[in-house]
PDB file of N, CA and C in Angstrom:
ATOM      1  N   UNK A   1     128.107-141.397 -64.413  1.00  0.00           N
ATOM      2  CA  UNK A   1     129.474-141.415 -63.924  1.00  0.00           C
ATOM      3  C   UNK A   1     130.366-140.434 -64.686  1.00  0.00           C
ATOM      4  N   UNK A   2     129.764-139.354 -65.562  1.00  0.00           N
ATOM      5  CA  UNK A   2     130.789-138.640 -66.914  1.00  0.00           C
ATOM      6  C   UNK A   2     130.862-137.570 -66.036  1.00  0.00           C
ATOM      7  N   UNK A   3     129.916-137.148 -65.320  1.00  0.00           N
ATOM      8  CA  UNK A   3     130.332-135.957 -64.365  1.00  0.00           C
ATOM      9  C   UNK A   3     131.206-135.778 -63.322  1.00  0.00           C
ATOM     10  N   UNK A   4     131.098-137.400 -62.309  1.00  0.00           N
ATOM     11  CA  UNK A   4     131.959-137.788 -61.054  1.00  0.00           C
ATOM     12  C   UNK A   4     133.482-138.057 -61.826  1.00  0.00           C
ATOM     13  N   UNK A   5     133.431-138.266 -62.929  1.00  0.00           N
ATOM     14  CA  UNK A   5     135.210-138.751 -63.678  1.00  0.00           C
ATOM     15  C   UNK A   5     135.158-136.956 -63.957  1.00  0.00           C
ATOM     16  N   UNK A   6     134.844-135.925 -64.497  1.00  0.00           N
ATOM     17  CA  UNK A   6     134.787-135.234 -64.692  1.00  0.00           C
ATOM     18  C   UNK A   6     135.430-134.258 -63.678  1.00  0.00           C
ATOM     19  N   UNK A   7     134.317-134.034 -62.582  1.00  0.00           N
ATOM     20  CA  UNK A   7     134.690-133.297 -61.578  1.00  0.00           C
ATOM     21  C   UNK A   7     135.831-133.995 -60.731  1.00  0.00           C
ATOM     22  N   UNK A   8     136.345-135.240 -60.549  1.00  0.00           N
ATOM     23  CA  UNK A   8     137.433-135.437 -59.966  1.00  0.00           C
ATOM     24  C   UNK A   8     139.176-135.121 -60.500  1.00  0.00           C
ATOM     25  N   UNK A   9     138.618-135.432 -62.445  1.00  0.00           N
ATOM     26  CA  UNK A   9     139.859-134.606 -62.657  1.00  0.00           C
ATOM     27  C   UNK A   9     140.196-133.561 -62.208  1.00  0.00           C
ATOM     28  N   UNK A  10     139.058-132.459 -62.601  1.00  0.00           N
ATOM     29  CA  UNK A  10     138.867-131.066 -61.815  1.00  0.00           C
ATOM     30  C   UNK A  10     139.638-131.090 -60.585  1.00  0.00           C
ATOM     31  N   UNK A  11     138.724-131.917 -59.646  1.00  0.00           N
ATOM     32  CA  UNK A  11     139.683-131.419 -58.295  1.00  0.00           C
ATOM     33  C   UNK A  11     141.017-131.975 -58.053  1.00  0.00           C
ATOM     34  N   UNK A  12     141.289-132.883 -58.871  1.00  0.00           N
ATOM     35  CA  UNK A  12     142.962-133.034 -59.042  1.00  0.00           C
ATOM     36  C   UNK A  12     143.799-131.927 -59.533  1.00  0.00           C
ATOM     37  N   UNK A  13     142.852-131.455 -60.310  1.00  0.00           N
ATOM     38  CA  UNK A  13     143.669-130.512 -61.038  1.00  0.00           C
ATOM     39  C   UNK A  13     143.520-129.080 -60.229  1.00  0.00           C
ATOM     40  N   UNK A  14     143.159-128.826 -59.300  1.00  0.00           N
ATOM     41  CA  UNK A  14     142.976-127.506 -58.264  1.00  0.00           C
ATOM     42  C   UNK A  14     142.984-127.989 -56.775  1.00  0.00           C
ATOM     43  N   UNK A  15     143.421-128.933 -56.472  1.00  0.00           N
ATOM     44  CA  UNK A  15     144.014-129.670 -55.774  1.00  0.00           C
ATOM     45  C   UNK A  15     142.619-130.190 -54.239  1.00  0.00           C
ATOM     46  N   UNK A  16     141.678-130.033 -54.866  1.00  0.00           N
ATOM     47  CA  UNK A  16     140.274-130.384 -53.977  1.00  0.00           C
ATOM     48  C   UNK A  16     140.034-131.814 -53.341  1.00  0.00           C
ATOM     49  N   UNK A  17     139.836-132.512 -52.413  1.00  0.00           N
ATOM     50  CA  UNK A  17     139.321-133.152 -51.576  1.00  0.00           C
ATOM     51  C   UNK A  17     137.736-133.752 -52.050  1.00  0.00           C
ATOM     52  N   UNK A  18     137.476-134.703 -51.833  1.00  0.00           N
ATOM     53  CA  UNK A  18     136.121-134.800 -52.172  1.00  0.00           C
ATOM     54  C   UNK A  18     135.470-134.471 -50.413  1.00  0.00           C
ATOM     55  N   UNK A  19     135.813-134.089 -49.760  1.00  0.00           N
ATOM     56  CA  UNK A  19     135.280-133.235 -48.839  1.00  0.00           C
ATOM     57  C   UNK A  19     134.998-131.657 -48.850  1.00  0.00           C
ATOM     58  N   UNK A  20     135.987-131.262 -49.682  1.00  0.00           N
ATOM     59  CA  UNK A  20     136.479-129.993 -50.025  1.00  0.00           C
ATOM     60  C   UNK A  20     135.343-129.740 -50.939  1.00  0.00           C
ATOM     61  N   UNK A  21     134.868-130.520 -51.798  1.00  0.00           N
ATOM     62  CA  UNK A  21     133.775-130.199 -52.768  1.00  0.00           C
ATOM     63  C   UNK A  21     132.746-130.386 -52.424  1.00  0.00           C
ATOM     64  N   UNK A  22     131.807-131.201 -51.345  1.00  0.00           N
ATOM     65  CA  UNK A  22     131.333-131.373 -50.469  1.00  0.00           C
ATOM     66  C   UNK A  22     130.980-129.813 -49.758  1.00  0.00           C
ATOM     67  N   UNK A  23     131.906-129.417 -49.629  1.00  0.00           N
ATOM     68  CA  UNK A  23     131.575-128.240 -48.509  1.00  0.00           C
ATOM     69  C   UNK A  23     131.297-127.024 -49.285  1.00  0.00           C
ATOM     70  N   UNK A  24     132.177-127.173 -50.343  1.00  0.00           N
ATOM     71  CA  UNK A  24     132.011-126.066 -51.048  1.00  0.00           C
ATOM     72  C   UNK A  24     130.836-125.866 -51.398  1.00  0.00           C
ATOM     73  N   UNK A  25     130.037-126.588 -51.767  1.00  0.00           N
ATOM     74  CA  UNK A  25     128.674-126.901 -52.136  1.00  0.00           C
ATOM     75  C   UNK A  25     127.748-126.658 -51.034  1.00  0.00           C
ATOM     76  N   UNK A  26     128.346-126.924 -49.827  1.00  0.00           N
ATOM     77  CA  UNK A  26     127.440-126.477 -49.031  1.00  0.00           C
ATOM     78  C   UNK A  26     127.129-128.275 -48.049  1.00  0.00           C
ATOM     79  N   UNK A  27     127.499-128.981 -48.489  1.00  0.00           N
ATOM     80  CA  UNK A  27     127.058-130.047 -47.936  1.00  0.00           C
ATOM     81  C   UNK A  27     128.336-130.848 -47.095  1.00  0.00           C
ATOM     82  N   UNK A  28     128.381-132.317 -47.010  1.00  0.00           N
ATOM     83  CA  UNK A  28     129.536-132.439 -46.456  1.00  0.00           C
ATOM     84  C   UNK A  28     129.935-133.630 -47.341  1.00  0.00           C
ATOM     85  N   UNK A  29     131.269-134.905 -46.605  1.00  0.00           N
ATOM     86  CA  UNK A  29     131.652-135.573 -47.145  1.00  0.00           C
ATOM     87  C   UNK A  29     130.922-136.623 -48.083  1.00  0.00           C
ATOM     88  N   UNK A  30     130.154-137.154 -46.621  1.00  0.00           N
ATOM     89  CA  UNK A  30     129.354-138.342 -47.702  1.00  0.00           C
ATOM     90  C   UNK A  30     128.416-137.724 -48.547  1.00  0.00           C
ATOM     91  N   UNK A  31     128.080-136.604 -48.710  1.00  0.00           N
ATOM     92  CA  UNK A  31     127.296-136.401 -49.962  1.00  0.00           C
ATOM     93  C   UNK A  31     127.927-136.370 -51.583  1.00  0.00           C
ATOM     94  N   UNK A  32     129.366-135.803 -51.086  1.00  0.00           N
ATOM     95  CA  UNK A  32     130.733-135.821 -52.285  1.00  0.00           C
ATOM     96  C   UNK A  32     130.838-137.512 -52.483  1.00  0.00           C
ATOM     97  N   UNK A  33     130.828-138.201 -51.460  1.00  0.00           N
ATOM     98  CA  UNK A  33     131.222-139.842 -51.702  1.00  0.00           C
ATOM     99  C   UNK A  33     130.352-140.406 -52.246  1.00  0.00           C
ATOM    100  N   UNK A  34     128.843-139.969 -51.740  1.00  0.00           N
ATOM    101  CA  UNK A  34     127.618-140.822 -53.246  1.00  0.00           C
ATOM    102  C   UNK A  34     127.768-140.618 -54.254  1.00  0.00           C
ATOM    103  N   UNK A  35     128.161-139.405 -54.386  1.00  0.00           N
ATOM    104  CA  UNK A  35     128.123-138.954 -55.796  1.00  0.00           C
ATOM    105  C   UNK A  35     129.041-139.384 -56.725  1.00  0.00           C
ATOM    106  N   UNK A  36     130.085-139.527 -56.488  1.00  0.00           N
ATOM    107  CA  UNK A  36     131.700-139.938 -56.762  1.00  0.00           C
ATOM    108  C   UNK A  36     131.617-141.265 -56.833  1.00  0.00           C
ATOM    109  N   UNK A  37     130.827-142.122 -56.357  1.00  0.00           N
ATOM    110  CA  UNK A  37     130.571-143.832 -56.794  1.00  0.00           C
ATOM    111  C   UNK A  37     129.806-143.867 -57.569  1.00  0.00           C
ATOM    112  N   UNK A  38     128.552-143.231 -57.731  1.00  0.00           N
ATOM    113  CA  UNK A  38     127.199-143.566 -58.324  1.00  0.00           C
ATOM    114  C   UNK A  38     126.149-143.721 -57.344  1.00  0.00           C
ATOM    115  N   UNK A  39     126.212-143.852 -56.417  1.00  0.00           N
ATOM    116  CA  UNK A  39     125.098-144.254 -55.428  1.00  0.00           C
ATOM    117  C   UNK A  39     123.898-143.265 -55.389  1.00  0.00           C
ATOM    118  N   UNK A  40     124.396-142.098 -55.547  1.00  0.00           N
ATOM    119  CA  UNK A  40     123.358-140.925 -56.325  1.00  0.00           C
ATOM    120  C   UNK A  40     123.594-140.242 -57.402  1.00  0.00           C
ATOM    121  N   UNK A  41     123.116-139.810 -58.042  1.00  0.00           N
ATOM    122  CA  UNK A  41     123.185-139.115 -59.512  1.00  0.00           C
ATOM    123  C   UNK A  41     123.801-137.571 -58.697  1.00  0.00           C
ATOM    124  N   UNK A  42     124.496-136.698 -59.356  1.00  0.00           N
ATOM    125  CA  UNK A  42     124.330-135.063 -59.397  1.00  0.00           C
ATOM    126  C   UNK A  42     123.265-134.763 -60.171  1.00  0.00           C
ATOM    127  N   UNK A  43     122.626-133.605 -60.045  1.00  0.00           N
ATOM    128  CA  UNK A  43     121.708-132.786 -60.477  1.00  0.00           C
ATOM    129  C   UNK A  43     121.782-131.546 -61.096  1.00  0.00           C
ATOM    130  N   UNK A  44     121.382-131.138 -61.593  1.00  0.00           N
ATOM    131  CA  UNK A  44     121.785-130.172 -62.598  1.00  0.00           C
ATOM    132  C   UNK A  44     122.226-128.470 -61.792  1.00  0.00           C
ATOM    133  N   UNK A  45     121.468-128.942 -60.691  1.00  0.00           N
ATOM    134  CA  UNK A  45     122.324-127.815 -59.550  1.00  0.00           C
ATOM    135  C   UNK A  45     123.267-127.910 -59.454  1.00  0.00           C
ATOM    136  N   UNK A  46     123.690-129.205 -59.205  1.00  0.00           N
ATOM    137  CA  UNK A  46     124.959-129.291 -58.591  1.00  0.00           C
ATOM    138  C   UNK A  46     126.007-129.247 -59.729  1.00  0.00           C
ATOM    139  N   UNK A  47     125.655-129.314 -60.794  1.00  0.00           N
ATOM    140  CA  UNK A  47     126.336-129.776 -62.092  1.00  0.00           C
ATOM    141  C   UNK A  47     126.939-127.504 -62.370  1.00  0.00           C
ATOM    142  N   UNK A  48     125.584-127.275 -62.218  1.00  0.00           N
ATOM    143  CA  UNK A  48     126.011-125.715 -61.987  1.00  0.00           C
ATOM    144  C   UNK A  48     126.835-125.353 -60.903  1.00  0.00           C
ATOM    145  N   UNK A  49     126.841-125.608 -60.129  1.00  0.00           N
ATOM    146  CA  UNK A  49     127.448-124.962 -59.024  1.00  0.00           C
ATOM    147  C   UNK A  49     128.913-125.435 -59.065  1.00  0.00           C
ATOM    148  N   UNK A  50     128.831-126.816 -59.084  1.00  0.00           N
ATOM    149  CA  UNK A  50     130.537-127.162 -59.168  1.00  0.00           C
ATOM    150  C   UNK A  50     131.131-126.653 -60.468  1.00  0.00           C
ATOM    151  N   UNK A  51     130.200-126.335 -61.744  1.00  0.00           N
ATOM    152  CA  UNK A  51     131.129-125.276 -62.780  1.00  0.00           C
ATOM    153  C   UNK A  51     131.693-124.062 -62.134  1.00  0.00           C
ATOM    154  N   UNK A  52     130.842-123.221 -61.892  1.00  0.00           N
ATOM    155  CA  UNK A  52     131.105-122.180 -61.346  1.00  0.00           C
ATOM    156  C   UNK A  52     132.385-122.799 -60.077  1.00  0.00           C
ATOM    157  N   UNK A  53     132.515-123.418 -58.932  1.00  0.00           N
ATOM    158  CA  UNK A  53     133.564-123.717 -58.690  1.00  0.00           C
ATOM    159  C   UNK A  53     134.740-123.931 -59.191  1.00  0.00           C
ATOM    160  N   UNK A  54     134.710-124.416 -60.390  1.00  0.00           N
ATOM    161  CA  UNK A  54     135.894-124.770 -60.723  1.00  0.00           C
ATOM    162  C   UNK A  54     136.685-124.111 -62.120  1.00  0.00           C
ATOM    163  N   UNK A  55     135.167-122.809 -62.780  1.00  0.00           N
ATOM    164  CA  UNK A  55     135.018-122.403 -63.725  1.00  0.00           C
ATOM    165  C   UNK A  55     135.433-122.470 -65.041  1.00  0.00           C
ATOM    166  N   UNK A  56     134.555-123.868 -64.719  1.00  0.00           N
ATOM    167  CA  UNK A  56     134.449-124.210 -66.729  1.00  0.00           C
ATOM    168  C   UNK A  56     132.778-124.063 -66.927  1.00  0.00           C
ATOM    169  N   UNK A  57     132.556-124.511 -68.245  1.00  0.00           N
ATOM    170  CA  UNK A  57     131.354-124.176 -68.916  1.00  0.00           C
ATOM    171  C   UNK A  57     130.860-125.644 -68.194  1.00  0.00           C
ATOM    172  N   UNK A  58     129.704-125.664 -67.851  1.00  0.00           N
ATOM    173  CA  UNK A  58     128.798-126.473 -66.806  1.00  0.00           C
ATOM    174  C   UNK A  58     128.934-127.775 -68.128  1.00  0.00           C
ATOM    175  N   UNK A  59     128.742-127.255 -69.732  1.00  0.00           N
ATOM    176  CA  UNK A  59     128.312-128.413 -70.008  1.00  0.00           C
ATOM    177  C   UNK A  59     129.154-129.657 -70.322  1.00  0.00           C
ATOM    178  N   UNK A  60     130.677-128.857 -69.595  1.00  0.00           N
ATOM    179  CA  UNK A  60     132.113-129.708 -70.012  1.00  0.00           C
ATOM    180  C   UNK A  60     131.820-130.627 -69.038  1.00  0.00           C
ATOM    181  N   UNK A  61     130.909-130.664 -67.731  1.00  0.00           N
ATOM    182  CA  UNK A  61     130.941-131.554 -66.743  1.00  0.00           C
ATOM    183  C   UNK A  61     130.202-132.709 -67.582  1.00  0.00           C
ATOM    184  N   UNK A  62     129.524-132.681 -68.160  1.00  0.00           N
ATOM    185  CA  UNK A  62     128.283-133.426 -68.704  1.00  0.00           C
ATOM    186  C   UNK A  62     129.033-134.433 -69.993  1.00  0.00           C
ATOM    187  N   UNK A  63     130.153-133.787 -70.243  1.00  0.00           N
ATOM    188  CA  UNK A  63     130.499-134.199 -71.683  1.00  0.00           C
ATOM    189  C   UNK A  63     131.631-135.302 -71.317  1.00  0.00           C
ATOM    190  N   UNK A  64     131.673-136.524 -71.777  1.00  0.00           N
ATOM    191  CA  UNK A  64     132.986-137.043 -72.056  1.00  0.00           C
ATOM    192  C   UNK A  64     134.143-136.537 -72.291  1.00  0.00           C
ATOM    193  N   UNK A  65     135.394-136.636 -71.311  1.00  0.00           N
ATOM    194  CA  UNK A  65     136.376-135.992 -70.810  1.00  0.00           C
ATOM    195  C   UNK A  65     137.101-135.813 -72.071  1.00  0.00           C
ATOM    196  N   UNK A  66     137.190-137.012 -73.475  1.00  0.00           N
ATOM    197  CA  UNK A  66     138.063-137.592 -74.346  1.00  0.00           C
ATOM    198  C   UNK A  66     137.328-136.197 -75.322  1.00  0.00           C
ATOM    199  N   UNK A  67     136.328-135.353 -75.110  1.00  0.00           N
ATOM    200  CA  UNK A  67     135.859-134.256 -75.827  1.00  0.00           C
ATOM    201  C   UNK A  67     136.435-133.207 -75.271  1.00  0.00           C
ATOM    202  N   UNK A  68     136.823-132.802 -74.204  1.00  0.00           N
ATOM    203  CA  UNK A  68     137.576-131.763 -73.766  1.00  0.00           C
ATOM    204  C   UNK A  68     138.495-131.824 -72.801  1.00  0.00           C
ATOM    205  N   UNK A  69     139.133-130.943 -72.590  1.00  0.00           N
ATOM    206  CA  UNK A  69     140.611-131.031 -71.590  1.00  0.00           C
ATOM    207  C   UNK A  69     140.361-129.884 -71.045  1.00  0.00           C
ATOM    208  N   UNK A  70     140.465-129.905 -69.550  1.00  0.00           N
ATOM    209  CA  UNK A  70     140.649-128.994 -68.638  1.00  0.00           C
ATOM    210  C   UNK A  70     142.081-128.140 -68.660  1.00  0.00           C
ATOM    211  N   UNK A  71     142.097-126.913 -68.669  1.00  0.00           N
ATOM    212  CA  UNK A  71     143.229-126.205 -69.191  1.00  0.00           C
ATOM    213  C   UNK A  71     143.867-125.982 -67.894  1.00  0.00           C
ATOM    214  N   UNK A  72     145.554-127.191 -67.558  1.00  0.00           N
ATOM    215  CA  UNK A  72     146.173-126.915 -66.706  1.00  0.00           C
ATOM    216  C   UNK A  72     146.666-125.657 -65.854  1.00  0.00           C
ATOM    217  N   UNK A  73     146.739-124.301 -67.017  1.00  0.00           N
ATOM    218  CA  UNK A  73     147.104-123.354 -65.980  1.00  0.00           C
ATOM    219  C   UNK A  73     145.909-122.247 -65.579  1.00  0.00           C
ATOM    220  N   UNK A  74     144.945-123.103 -65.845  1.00  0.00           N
ATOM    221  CA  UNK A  74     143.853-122.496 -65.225  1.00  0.00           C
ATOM    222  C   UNK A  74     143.104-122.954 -64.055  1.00  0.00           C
ATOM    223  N   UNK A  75     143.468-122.501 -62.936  1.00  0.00           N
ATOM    224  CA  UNK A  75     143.144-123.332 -62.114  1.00  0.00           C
ATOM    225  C   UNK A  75     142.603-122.511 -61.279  1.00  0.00           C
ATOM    226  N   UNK A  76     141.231-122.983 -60.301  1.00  0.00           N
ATOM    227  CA  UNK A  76     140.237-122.374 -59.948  1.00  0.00           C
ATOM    228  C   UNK A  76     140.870-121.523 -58.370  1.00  0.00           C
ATOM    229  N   UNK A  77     141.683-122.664 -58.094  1.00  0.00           N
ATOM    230  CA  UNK A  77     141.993-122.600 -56.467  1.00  0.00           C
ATOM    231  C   UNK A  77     143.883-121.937 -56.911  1.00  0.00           C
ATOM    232  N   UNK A  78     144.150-121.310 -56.022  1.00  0.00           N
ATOM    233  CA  UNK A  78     146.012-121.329 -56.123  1.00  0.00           C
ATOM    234  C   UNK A  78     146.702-121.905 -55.066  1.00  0.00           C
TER     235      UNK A  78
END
């Protein structure tokens, strides 16, 4: 769940949809919605790919949020 708390700050903070991340990825909603409960794990693809989306270092997704802060005026989307 350190990645789904992770990447949702993210898309709060670049103003993303969990559909929006979903697609971006290539897939659609309910694949963003398993992931975002727990019902499936992310994978280390996906753990890459949504860095590069949102461009932080892949392993900030992985890490407990209370270890790093996403830098407000950096934001992936405008």
């Amino acid at each position: 769940m350190i990645v789904a708390r992770n990447v949702r700050m993210l898309a709060r903070r670049d103003g993303y949809t969990d559909g929006a991340i979903g697609e971006a990825l290539g897939h659609g909603r309910s694949w963003a919605w398993r992931r975002f409960t727990g019902e499936l794990p992310f994978d280390l693809n996906d753990v890459e790919r949504l860095a590069e989306l949102f461009q932080v270092d892949p392993a900030h997704l992985l890490a407990p949020a209370h270890t790093w802060a996403p830098d407000p005026s950096r934001r992936a989307v405008s």
